[in-house]
C-alpha atoms as a PDB file:
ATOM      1  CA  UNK A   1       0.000   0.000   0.000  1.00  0.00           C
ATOM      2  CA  UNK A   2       1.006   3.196  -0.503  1.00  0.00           C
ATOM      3  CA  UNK A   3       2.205   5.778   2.432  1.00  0.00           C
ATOM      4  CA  UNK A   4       1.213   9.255   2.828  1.00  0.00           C
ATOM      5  CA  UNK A   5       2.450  12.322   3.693  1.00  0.00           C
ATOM      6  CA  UNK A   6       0.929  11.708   7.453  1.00  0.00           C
ATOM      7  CA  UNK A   7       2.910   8.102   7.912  1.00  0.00           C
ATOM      8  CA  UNK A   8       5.949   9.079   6.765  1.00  0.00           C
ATOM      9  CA  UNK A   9       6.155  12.012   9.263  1.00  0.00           C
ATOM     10  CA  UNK A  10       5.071   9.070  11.916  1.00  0.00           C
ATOM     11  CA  UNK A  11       7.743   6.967  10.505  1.00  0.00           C
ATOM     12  CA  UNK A  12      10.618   9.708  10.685  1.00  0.00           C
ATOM     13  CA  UNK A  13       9.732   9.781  14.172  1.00  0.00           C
ATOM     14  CA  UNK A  14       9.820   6.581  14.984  1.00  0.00           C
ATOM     15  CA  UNK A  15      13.114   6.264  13.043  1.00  0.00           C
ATOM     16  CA  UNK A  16      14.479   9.519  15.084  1.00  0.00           C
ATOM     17  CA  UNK A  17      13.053   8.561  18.481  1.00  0.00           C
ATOM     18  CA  UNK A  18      14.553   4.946  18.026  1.00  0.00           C
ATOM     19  CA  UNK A  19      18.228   6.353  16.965  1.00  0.00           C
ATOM     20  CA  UNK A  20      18.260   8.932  19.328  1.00  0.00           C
ATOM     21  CA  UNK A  21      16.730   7.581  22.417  1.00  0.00           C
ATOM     22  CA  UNK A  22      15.124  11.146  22.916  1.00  0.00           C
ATOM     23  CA  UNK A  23      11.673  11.242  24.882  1.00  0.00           C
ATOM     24  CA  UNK A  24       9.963  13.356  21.855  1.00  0.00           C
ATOM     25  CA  UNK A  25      10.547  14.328  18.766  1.00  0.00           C
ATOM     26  CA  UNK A  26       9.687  17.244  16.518  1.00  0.00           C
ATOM     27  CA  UNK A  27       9.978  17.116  13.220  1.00  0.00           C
ATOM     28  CA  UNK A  28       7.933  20.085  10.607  1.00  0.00           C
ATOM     29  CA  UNK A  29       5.388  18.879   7.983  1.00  0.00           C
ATOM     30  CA  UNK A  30       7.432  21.352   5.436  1.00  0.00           C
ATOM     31  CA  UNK A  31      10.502  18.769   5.636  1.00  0.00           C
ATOM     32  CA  UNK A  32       8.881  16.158   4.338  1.00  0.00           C
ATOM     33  CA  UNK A  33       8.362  16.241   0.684  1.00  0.00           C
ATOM     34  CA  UNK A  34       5.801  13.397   0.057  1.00  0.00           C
ATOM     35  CA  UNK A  35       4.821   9.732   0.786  1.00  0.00           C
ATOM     36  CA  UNK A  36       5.857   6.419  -0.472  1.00  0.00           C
ATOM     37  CA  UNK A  37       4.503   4.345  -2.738  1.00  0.00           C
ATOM     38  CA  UNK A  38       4.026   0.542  -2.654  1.00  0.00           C
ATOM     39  CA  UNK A  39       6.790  -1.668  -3.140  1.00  0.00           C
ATOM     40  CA  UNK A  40      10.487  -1.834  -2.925  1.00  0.00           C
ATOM     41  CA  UNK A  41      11.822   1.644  -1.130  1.00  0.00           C
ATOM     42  CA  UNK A  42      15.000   2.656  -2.542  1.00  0.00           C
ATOM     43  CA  UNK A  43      17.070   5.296  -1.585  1.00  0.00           C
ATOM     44  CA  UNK A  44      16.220   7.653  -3.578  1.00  0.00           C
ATOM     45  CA  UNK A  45      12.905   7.387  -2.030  1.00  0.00           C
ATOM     46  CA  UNK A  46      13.617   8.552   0.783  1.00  0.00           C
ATOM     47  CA  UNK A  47      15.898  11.425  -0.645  1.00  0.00           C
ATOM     48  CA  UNK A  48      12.539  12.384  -2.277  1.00  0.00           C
ATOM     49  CA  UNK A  49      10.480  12.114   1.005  1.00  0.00           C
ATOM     50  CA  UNK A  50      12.593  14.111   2.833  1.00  0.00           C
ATOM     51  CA  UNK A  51      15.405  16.042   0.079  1.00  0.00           C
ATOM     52  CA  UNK A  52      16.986  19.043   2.443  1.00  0.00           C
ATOM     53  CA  UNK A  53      19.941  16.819   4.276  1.00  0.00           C
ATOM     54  CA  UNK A  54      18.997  17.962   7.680  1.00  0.00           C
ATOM     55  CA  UNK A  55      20.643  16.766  10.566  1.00  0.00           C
ATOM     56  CA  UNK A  56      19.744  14.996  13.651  1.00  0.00           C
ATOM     57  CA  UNK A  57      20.340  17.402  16.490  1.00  0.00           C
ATOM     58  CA  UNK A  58      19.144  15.719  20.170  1.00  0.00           C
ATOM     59  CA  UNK A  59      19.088  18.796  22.734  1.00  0.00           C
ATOM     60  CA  UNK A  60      17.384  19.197  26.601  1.00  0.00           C
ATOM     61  CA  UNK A  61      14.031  21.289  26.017  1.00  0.00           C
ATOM     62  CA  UNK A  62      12.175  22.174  29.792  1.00  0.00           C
ATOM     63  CA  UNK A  63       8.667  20.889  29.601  1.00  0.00           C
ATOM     64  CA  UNK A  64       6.635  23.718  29.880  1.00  0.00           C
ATOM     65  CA  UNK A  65       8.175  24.898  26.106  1.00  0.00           C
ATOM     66  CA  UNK A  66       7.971  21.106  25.029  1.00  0.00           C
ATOM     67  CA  UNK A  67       3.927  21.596  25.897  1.00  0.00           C
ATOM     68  CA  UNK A  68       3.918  24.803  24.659  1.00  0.00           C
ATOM     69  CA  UNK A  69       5.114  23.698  21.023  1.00  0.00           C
ATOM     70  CA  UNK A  70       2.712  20.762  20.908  1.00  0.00           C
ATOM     71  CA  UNK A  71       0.125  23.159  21.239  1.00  0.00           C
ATOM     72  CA  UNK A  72       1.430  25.278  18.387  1.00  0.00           C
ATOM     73  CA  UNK A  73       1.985  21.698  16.608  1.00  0.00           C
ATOM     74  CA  UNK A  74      -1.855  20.546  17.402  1.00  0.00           C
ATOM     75  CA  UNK A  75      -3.299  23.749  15.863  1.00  0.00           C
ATOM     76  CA  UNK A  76      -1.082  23.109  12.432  1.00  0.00           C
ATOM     77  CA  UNK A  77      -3.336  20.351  10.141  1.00  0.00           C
ATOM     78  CA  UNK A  78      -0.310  19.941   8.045  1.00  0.00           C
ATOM     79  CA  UNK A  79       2.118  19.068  10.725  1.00  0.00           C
ATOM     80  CA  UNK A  80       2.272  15.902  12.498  1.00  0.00           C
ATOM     81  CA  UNK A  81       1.581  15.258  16.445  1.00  0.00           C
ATOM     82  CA  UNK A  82       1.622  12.153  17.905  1.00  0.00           C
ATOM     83  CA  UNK A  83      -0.151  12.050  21.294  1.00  0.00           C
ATOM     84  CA  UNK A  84      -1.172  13.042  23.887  1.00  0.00           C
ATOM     85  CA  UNK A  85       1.576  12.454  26.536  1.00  0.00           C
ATOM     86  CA  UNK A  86       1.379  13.876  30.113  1.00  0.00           C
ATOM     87  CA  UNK A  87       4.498  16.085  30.093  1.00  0.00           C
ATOM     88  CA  UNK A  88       5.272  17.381  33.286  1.00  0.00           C
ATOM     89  CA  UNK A  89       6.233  21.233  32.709  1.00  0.00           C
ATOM     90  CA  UNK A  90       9.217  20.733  35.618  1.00  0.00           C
ATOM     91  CA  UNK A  91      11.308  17.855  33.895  1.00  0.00           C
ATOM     92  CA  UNK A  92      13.424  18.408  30.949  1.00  0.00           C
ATOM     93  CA  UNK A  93      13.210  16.474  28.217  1.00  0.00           C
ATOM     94  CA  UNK A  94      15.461  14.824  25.271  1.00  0.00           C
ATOM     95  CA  UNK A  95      14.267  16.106  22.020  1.00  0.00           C
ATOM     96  CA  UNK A  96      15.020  15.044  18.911  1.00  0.00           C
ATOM     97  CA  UNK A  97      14.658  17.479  15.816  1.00  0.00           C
ATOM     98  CA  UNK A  98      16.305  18.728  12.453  1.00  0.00           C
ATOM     99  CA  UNK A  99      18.985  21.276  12.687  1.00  0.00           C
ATOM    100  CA  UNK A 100      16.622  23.622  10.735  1.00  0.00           C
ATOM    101  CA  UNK A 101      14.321  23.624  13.787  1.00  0.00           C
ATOM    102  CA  UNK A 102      17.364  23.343  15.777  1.00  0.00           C
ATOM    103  CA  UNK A 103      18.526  26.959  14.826  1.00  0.00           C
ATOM    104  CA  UNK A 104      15.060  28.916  15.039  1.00  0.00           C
ATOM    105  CA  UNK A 105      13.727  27.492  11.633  1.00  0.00           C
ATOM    106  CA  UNK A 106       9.685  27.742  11.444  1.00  0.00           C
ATOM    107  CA  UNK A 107       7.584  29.041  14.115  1.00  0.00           C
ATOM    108  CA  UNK A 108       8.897  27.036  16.717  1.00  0.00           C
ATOM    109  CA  UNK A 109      11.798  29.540  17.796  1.00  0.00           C
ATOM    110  CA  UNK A 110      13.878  26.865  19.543  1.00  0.00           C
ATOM    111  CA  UNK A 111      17.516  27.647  19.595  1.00  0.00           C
ATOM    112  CA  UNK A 112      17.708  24.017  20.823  1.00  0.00           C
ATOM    113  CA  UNK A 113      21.591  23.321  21.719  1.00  0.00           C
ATOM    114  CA  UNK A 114      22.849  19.984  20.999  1.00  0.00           C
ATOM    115  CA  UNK A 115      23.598  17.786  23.846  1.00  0.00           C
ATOM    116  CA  UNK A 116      23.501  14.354  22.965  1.00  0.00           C
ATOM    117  CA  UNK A 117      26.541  12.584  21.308  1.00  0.00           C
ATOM    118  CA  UNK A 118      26.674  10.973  17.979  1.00  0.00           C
ATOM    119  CA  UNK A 119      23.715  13.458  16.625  1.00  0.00           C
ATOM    120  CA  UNK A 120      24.510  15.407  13.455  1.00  0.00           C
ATOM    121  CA  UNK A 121      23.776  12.326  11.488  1.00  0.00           C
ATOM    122  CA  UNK A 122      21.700  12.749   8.243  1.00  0.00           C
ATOM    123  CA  UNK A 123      18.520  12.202   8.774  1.00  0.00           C
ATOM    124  CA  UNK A 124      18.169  10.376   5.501  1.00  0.00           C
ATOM    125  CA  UNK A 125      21.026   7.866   6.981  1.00  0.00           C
ATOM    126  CA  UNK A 126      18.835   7.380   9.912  1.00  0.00           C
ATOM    127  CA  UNK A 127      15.952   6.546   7.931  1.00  0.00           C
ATOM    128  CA  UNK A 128      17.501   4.224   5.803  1.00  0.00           C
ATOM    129  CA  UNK A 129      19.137   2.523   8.898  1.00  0.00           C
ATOM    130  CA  UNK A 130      15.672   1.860  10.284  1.00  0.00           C
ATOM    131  CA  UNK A 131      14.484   0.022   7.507  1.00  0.00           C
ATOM    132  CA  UNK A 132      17.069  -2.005   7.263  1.00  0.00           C
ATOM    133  CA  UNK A 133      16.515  -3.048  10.574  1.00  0.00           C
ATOM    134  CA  UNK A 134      13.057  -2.773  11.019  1.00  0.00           C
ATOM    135  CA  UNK A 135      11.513  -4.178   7.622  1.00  0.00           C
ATOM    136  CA  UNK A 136      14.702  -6.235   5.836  1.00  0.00           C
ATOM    137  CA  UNK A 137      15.332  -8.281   9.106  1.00  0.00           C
ATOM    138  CA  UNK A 138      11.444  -9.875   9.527  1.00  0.00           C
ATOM    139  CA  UNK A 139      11.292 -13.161   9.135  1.00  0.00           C
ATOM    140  CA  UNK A 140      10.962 -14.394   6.283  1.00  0.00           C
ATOM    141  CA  UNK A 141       9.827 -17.623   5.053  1.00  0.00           C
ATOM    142  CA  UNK A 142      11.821 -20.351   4.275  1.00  0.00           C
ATOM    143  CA  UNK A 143      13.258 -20.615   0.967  1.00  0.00           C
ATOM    144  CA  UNK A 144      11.922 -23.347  -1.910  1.00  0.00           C
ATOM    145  CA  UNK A 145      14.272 -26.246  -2.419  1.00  0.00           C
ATOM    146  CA  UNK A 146      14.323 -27.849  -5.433  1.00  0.00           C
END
C-alpha cells in the first residue's frame, strides 16, 4: 500500500526517536516532501520524502516549552503530532529534531543546543538505517528447495 504524507512524518519519528533515544521528537510537515509508494523503497525514495539533508540534532528542552510547542503543533493540520503524553512542565526532556528547527527554523523559535553525542547524522542515513533493521530483518519464510 502506498504511504502518505501523514505516515511518513510518523515513521521519521519513529526512526528519530529509536536512533536517538530522545523522549519526543519534533519534526515540521514542510521537511517532508511526500509519501511512499508501494513496493520496494529505494534510496532515492527517501531522498525524495525528505530532500533538504537535515541533521539529527538531540538537545534538553524544559517541559513547559515542550507543551507549549505541541500546542502550536496541534493547531497546524499539516504538521504531524503524535499524542497526547502527560508532560510534566518541571522535567526536561530529550528532544530530537532537524537542525533547521534546531537553529530557530519555522515558528517554533527553539535555539535548541545539541547535547547528545553521535547526533549530526543525516537524517536520511537514519531513515535508511531503520528500515534495514526494522523491515529487511522480519522473518521471512523459508526458501523453496528444489
Amino acid at each position: 500500500r502506498d504511504y502518505t504524507k501523514k505516515e511518513v512524518g510518523t515513521f521519521i519519528a519513529e526512526a528519530l526517536a529509536e536512533w536517538s533515544g530522545a523522549d519526543a521528537v519534533l519534526y515540521n510537515g514542510g521537511g517532508i516532501r511526500g509519501g511512499l509508494k508501494a513496493g520496494p523503497v529505494t534510496a532515492e525514495d527517501i531522498f525524495l520524502s525528505e530532500p533538504f539533508g537535515n541533521r539529527l540534532v538531540v538537545g534538553e528542552i524544559s517541559g513547559e516549552r515542550l507543551a507549549l510547542i505541541g500546542e502550536i503543533k496541534s493547531r497546524r493540520q499539516h504538521d504531524f503530532f503524535r499524542g497526547p503524553a502527560f508532560i510534566d512542565p518541571a522535567k526536561t526532556y530529550l528532544l530530537a529534531t532537524s537542525d533547521f528547527l534546531a537553529q530557530g527554523g519555522s515558528a517554533y523559535g527553539l535555539a535548541l543546543k545539541d547535547k547528545a553525542g553521535g547526533s549530526g547524522k543525516l537524517v536520511w542515513d537514519i531513515l535508511t538505517d531503520y528500515l534495514l533493521k526494522n523491515v529487511l530483518k522480519q522473518d521471512l519464510p523459508p526458501a523453496a528447495s528444489y
